[in-house]
Every structure is written in structure tokens, then in C-alpha cells.
PDB file of N, CA and C in Angstrom:
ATOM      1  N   UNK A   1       2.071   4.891 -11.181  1.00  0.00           N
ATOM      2  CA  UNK A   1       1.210   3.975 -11.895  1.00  0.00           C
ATOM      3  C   UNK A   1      -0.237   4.433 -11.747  1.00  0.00           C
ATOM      4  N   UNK A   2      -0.851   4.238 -12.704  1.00  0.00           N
ATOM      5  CA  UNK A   2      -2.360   4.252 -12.745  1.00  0.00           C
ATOM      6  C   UNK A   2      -3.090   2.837 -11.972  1.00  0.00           C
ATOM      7  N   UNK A   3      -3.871   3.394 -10.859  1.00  0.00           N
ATOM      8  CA  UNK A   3      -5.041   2.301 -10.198  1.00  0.00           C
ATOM      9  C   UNK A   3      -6.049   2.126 -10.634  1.00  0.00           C
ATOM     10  N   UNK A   4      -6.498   0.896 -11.110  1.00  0.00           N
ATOM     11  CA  UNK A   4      -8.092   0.901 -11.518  1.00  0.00           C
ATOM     12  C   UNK A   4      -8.664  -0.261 -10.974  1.00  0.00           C
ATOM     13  N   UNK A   5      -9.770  -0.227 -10.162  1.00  0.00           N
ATOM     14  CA  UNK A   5     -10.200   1.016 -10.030  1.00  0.00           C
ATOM     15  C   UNK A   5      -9.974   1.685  -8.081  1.00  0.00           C
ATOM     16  N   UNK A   6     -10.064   2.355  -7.930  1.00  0.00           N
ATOM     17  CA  UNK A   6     -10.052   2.637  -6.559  1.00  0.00           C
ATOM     18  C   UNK A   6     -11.646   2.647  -5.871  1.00  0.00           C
ATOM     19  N   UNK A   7     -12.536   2.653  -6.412  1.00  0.00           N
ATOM     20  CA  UNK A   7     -14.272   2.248  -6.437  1.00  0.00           C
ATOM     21  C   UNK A   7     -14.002   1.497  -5.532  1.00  0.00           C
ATOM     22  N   UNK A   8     -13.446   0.068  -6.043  1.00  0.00           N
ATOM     23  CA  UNK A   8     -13.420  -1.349  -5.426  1.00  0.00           C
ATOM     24  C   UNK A   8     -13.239  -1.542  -4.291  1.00  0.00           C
ATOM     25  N   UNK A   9     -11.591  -0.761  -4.077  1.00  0.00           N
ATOM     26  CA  UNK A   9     -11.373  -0.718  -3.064  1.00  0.00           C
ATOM     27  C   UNK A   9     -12.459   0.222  -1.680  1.00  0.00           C
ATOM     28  N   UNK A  10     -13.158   0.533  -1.861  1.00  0.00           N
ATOM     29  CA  UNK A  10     -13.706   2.099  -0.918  1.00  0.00           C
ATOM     30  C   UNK A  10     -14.627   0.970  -1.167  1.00  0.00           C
ATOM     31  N   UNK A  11     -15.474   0.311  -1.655  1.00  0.00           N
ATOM     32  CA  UNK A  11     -16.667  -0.833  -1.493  1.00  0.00           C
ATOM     33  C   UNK A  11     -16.449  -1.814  -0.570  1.00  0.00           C
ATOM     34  N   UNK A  12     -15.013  -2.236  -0.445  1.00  0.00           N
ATOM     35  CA  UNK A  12     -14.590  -3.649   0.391  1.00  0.00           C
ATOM     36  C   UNK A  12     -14.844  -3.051   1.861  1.00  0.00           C
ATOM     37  N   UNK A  13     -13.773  -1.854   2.049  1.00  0.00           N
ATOM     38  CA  UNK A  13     -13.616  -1.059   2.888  1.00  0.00           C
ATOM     39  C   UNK A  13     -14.936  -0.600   4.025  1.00  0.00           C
ATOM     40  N   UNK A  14     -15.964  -0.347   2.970  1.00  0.00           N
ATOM     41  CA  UNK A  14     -16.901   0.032   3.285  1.00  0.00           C
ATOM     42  C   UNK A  14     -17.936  -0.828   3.879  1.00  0.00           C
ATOM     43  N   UNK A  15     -17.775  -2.390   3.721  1.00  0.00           N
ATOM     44  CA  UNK A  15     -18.007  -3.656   4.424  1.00  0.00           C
ATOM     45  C   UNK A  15     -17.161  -3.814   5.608  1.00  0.00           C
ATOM     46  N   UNK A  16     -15.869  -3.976   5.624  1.00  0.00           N
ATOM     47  CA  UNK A  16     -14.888  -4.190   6.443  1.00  0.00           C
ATOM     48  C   UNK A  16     -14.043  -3.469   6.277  1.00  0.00           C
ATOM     49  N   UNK A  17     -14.628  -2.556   7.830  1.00  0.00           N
ATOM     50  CA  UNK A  17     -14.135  -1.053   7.920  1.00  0.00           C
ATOM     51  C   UNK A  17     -12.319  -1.276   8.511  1.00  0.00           C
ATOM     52  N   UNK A  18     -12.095  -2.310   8.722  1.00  0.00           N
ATOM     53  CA  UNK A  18     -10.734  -2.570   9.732  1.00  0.00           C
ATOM     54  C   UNK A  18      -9.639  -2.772   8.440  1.00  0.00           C
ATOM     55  N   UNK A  19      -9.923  -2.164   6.955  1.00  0.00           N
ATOM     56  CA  UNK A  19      -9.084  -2.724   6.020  1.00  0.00           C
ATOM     57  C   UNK A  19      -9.311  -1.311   5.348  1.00  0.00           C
ATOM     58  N   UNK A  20      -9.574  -0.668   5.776  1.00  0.00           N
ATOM     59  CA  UNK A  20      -9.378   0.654   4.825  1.00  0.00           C
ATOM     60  C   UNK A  20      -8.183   1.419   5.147  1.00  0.00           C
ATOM     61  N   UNK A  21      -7.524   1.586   6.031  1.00  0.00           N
ATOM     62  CA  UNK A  21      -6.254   2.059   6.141  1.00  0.00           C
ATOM     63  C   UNK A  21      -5.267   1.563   5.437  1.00  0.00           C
ATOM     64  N   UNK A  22      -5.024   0.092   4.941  1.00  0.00           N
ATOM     65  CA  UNK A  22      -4.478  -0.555   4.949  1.00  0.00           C
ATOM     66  C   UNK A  22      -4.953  -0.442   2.891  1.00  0.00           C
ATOM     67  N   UNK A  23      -5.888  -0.202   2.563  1.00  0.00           N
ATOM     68  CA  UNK A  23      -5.906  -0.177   1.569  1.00  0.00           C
ATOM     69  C   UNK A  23      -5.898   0.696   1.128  1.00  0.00           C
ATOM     70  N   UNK A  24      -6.254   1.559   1.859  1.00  0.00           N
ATOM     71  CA  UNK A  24      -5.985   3.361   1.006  1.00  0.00           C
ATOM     72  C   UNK A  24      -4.430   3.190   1.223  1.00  0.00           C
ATOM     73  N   UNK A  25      -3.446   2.882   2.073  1.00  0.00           N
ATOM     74  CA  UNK A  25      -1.976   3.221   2.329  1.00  0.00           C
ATOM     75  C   UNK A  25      -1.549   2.345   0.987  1.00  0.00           C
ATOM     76  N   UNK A  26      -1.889   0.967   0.312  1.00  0.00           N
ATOM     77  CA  UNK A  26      -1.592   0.454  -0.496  1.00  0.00           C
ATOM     78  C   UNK A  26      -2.002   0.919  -2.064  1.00  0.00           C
ATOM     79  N   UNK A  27      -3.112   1.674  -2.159  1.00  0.00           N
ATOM     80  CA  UNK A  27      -3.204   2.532  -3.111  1.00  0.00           C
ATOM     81  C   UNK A  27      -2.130   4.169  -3.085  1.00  0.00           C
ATOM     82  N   UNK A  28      -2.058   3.976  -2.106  1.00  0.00           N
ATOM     83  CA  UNK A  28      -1.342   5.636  -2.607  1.00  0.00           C
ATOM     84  C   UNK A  28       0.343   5.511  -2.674  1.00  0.00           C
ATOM     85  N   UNK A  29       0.734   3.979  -2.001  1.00  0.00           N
ATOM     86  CA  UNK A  29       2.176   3.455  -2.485  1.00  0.00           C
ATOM     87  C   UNK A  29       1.999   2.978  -3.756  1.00  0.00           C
ATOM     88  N   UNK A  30       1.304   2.279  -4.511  1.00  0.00           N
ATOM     89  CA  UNK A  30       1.105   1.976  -6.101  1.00  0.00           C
ATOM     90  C   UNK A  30       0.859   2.791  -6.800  1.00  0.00           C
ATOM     91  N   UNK A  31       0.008   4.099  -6.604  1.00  0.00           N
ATOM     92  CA  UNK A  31       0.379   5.160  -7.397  1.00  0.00           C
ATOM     93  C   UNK A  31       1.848   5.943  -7.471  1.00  0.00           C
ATOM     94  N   UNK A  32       2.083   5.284  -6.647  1.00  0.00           N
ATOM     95  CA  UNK A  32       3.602   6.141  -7.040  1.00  0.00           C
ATOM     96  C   UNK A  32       4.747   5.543  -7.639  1.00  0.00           C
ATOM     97  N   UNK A  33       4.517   4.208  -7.404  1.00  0.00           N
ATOM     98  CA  UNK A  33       5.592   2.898  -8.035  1.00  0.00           C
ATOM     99  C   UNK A  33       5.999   3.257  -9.444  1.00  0.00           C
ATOM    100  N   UNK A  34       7.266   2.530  -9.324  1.00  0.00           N
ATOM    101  CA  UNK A  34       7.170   2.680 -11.271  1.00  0.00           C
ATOM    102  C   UNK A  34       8.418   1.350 -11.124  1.00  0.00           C
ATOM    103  N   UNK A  35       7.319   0.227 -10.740  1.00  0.00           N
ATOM    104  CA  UNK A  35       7.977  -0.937 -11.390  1.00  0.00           C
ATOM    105  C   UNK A  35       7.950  -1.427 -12.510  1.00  0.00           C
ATOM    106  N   UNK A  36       8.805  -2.183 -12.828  1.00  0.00           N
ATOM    107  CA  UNK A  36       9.138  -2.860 -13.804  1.00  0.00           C
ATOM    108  C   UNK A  36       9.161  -4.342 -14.335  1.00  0.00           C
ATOM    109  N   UNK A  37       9.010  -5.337 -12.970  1.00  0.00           N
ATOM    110  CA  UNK A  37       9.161  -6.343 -12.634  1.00  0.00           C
ATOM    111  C   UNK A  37       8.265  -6.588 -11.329  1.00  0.00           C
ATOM    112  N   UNK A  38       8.655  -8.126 -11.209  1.00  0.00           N
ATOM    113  CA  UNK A  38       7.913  -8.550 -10.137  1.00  0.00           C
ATOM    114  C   UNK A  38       9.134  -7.921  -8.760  1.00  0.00           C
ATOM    115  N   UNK A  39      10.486  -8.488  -9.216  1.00  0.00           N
ATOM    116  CA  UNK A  39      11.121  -8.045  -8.310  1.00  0.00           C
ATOM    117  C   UNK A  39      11.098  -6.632  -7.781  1.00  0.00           C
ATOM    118  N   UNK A  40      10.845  -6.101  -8.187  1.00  0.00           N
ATOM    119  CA  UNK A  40      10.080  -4.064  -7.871  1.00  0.00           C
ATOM    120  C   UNK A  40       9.031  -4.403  -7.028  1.00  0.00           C
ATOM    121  N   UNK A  41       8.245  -5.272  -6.935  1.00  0.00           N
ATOM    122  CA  UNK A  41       7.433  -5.421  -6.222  1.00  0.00           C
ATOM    123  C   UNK A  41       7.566  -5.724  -4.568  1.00  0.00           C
ATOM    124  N   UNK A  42       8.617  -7.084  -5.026  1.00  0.00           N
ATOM    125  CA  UNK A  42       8.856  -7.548  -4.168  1.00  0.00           C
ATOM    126  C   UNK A  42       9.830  -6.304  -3.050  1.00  0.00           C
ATOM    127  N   UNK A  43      10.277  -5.489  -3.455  1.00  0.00           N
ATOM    128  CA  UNK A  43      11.285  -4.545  -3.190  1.00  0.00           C
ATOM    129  C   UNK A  43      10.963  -3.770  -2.195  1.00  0.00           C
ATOM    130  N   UNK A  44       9.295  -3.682  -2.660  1.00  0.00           N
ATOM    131  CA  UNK A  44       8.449  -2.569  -1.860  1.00  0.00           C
ATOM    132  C   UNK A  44       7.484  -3.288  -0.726  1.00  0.00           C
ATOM    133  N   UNK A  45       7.022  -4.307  -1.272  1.00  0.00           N
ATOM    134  CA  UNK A  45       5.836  -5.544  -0.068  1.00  0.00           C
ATOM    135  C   UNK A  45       6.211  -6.560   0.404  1.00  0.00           C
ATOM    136  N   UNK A  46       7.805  -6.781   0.035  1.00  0.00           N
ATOM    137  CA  UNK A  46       8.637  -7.726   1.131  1.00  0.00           C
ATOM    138  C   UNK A  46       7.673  -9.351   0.353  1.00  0.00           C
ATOM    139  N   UNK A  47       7.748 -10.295   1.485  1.00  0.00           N
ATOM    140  CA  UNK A  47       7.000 -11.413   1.505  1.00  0.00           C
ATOM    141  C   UNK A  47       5.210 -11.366   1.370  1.00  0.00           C
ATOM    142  N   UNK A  48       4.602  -9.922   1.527  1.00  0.00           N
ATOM    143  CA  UNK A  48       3.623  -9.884   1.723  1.00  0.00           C
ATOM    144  C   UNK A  48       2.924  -9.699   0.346  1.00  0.00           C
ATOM    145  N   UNK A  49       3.448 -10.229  -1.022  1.00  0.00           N
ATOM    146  CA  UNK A  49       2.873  -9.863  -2.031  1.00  0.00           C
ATOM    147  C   UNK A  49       3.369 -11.214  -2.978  1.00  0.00           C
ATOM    148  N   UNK A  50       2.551 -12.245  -3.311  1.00  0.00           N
ATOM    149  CA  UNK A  50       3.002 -13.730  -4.491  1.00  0.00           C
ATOM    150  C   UNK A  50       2.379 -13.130  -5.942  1.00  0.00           C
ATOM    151  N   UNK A  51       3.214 -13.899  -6.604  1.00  0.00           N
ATOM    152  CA  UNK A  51       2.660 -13.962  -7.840  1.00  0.00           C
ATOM    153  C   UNK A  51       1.419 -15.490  -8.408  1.00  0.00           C
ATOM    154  N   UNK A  52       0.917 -15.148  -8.846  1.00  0.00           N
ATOM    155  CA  UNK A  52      -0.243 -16.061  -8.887  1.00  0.00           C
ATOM    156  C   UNK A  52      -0.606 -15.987 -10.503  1.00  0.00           C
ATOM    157  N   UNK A  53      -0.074 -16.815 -11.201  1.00  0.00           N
ATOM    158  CA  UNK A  53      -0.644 -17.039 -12.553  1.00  0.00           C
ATOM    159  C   UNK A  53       0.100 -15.182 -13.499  1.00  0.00           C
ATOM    160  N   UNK A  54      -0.942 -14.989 -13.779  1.00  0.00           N
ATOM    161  CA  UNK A  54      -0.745 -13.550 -14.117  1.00  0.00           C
ATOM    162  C   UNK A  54      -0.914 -12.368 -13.475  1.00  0.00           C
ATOM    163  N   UNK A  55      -1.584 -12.953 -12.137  1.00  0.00           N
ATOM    164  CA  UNK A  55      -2.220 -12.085 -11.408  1.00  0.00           C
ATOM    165  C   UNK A  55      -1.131 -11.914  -9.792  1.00  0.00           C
ATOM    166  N   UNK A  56      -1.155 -10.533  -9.118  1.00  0.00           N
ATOM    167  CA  UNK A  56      -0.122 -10.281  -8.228  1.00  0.00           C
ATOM    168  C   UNK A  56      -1.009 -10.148  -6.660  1.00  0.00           C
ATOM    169  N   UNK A  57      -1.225 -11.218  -5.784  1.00  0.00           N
ATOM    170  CA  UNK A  57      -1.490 -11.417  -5.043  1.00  0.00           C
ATOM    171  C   UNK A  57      -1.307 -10.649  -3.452  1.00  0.00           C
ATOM    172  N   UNK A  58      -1.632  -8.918  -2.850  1.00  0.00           N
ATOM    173  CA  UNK A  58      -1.292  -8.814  -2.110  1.00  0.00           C
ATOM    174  C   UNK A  58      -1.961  -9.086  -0.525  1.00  0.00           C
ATOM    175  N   UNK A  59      -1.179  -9.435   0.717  1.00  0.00           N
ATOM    176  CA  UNK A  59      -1.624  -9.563   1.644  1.00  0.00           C
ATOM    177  C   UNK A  59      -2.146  -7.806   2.419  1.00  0.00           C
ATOM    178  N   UNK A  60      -3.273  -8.137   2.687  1.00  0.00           N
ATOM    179  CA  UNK A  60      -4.081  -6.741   3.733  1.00  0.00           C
ATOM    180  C   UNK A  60      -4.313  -6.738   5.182  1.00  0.00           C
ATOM    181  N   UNK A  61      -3.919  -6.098   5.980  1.00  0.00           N
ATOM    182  CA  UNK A  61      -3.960  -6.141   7.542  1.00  0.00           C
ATOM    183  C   UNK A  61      -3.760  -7.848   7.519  1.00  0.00           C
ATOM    184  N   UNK A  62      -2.357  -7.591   7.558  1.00  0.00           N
ATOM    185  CA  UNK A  62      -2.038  -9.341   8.009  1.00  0.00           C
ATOM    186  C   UNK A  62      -2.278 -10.113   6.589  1.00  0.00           C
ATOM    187  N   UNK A  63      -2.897 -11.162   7.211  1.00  0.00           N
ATOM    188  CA  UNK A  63      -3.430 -12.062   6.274  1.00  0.00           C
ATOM    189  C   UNK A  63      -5.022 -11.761   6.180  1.00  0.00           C
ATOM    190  N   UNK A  64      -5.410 -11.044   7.125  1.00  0.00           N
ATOM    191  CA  UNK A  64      -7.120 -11.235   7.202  1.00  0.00           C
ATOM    192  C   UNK A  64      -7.935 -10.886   5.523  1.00  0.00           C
ATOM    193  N   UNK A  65      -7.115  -9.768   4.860  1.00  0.00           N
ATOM    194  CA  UNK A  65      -7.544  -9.877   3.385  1.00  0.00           C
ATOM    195  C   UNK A  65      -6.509 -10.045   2.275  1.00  0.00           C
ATOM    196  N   UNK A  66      -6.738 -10.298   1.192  1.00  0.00           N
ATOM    197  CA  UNK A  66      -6.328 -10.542  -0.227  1.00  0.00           C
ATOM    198  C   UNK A  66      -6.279  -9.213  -0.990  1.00  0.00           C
ATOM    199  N   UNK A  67      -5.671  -8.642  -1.637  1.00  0.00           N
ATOM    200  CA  UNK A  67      -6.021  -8.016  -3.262  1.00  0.00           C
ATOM    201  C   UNK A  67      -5.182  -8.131  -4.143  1.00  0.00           C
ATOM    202  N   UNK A  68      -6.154  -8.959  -4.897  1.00  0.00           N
ATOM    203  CA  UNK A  68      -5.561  -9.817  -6.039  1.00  0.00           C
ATOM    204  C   UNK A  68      -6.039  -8.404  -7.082  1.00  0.00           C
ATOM    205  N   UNK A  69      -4.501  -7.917  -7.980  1.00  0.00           N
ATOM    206  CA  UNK A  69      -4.225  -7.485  -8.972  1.00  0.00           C
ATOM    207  C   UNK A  69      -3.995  -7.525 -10.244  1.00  0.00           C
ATOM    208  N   UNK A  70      -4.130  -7.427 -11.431  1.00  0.00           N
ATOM    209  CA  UNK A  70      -3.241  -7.891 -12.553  1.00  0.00           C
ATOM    210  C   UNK A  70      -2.136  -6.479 -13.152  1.00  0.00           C
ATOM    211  N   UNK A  71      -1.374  -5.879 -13.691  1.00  0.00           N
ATOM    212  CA  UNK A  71      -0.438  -5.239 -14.003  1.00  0.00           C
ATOM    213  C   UNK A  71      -0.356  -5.338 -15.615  1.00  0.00           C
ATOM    214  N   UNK A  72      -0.726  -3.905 -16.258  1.00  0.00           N
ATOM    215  CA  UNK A  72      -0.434  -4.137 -17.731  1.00  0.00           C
ATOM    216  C   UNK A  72       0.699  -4.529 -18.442  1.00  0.00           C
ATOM    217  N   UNK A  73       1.126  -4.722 -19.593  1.00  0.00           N
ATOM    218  CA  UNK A  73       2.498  -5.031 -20.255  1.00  0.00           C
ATOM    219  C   UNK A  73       3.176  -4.487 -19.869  1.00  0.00           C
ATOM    220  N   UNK A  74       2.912  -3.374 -20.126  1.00  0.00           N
ATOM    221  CA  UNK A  74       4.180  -2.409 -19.929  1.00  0.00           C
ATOM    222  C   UNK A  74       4.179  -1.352 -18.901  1.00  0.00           C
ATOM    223  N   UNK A  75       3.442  -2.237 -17.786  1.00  0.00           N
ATOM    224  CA  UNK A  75       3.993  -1.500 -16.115  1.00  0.00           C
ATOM    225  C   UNK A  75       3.440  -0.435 -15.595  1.00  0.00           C
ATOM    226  N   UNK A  76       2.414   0.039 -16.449  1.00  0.00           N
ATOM    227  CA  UNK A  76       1.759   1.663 -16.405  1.00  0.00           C
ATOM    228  C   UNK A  76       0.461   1.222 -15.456  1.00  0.00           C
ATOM    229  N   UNK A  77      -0.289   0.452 -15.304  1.00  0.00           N
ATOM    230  CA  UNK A  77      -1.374   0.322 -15.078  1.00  0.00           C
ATOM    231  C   UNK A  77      -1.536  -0.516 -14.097  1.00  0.00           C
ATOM    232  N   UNK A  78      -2.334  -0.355 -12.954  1.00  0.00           N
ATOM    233  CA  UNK A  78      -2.435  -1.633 -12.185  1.00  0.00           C
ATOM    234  C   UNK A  78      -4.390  -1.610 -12.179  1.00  0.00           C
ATOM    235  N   UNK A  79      -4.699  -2.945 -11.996  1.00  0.00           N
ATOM    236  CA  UNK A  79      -6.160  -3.188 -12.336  1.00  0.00           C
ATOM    237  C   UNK A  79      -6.187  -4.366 -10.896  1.00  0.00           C
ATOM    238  N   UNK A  80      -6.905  -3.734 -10.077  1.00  0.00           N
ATOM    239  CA  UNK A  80      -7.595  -4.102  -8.811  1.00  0.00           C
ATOM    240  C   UNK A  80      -8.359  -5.277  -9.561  1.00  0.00           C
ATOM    241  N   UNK A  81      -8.598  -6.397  -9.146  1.00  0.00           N
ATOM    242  CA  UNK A  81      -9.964  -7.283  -9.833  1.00  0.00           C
ATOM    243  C   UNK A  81     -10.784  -7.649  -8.696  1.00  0.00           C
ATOM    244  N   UNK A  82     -10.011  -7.865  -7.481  1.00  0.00           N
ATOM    245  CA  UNK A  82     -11.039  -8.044  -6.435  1.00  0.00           C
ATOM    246  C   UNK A  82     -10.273  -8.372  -5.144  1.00  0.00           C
ATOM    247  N   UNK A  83     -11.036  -7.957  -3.910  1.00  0.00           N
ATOM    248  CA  UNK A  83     -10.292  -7.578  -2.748  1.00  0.00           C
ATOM    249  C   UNK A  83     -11.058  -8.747  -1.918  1.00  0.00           C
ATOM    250  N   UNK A  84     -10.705  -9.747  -1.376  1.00  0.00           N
ATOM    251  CA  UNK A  84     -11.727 -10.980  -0.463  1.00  0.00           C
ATOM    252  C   UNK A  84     -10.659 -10.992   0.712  1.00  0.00           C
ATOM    253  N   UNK A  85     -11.792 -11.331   1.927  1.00  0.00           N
ATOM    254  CA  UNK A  85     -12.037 -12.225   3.073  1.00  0.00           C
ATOM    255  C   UNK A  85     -10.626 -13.611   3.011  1.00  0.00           C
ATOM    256  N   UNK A  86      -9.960 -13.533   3.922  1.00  0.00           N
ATOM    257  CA  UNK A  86      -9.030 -14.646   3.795  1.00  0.00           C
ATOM    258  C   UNK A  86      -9.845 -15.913   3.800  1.00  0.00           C
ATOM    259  N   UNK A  87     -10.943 -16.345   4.524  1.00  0.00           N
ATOM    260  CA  UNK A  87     -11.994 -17.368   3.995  1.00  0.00           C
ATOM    261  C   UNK A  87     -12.461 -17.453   2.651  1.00  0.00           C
ATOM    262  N   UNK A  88     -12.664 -16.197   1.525  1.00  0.00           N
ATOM    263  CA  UNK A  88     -12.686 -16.442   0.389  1.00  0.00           C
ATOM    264  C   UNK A  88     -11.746 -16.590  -1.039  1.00  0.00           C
ATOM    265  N   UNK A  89     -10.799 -15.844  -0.515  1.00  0.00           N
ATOM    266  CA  UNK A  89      -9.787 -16.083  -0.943  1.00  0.00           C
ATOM    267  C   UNK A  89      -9.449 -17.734  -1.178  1.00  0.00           C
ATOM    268  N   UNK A  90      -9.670 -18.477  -0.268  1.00  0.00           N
ATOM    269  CA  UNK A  90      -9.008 -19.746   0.334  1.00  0.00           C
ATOM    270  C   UNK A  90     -10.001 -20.142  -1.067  1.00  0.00           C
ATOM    271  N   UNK A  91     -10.687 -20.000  -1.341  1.00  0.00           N
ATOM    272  CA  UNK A  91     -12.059 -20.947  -2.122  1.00  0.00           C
ATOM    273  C   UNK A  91     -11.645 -21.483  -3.445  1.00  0.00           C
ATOM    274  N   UNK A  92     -10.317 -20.424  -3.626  1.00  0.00           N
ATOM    275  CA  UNK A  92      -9.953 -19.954  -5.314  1.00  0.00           C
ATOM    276  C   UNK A  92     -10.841 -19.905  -6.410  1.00  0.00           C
ATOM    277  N   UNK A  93     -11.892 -19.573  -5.919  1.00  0.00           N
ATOM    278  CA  UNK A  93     -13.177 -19.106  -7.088  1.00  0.00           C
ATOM    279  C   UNK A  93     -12.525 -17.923  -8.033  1.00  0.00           C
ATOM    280  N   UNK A  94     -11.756 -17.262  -7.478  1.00  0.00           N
ATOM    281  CA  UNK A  94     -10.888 -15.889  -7.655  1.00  0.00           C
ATOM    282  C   UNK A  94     -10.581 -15.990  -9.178  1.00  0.00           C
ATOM    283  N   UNK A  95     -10.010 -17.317  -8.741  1.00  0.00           N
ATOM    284  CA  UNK A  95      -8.224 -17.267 -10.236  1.00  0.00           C
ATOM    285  C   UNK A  95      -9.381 -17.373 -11.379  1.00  0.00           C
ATOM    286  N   UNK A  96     -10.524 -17.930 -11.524  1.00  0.00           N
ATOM    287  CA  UNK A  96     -11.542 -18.035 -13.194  1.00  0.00           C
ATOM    288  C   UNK A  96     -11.601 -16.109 -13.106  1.00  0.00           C
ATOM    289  N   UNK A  97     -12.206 -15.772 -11.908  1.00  0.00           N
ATOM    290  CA  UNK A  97     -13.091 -14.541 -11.909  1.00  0.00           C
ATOM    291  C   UNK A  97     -11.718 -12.839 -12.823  1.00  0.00           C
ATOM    292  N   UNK A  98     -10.328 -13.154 -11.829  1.00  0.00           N
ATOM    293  CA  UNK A  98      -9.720 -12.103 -12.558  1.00  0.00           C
ATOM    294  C   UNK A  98      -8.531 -13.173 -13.513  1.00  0.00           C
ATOM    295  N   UNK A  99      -8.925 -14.311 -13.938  1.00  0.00           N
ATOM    296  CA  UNK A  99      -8.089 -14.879 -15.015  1.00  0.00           C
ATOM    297  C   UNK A  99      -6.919 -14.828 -14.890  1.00  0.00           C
ATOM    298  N   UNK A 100      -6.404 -15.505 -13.343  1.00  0.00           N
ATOM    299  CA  UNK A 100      -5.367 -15.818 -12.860  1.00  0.00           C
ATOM    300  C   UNK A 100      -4.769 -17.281 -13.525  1.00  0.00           C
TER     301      UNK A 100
END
């Protein structure tokens, strides 16, 4: 699959350095995916990944972060919208911002 963008991620990272392993390891397992479904998802991130509106909700080092995703029609594309703080996350300012 195509990631967009990986920017985002290396910005979060670059605040809260204790989540970059954890997000580079989750970018370089989604580039390689070729799901089809949510259940493909689930296949690969266990419990650690909800669906949320349209948008695919994964857990980062634990619970301490979020990255909330959306996934094109037809499975090719994944689009990062934004990576938060389990305190911001909680706020759900999120779901207007990537139109969850």
C-alpha cells in the first residue's frame, strides 16, 4: 500500500521521541499490506486497531498514542490524517478534523 504521508509521522515522532519506533515499524508493515477489508486489518493489529466512522483508528506504544487513518476505495492507499497524545485523542476534536 501507498502511505501518505510519512512527513506526519517523522513530525509527531520528532516531538515524542518514545513513538518513533513504533511508528516507523507501523509504516513499513502498511506498506506492505494488501488488505482488503477491515478484517485484513484486524489480522495484522489484533485488538490494537477500531474502526471509527470511516476512519481506522490505530493504537501506538500501548495506548500512550493514536493514528487515526482513512484507507481509499479500493485499498491502495492509506492517508495518515493525524497522530495525537492519548489526552488528545480523548477530546474527539479529531473525528471533524480527518472526517471521521
Amino acid at each position: 500500500m501507498r502511505v501518505i504521508s510519512k512527513k506526519m509521522l517523522r513530525e509527531f515522532w520528532e516531538i515524542h521521541a518514545d513513538a518513533k519506533e513504533q511508528l516507523q515499524a507501523w509504516h513499513k508493515v502498511v506498506r506492505k499490506a494488501q488488505w482488503r477489508g477491515f478484517d485484513d486489518i484486524r489480522a495484522t493489529y489484533g485488538r490494537t486497531v477500531d474502526r471509527v466512522g470511516g476512519c481506522y483508528v490505530f493504537n501506538i506504544k500501548g495506548k500512550d498514542y493514536r493514528l487515526i487513518a482513512r484507507i481509499s476505495p479500493d485499498w491502495t492507499i492509506v492517508f495518515t490524517c493525524i497522530v495525537l497524545t492519548h489526552a488528545e485523542y480523548n477530546r474527539d476534536a479529531w473525528k471533524e478534523t480527518c472526517h471521521c
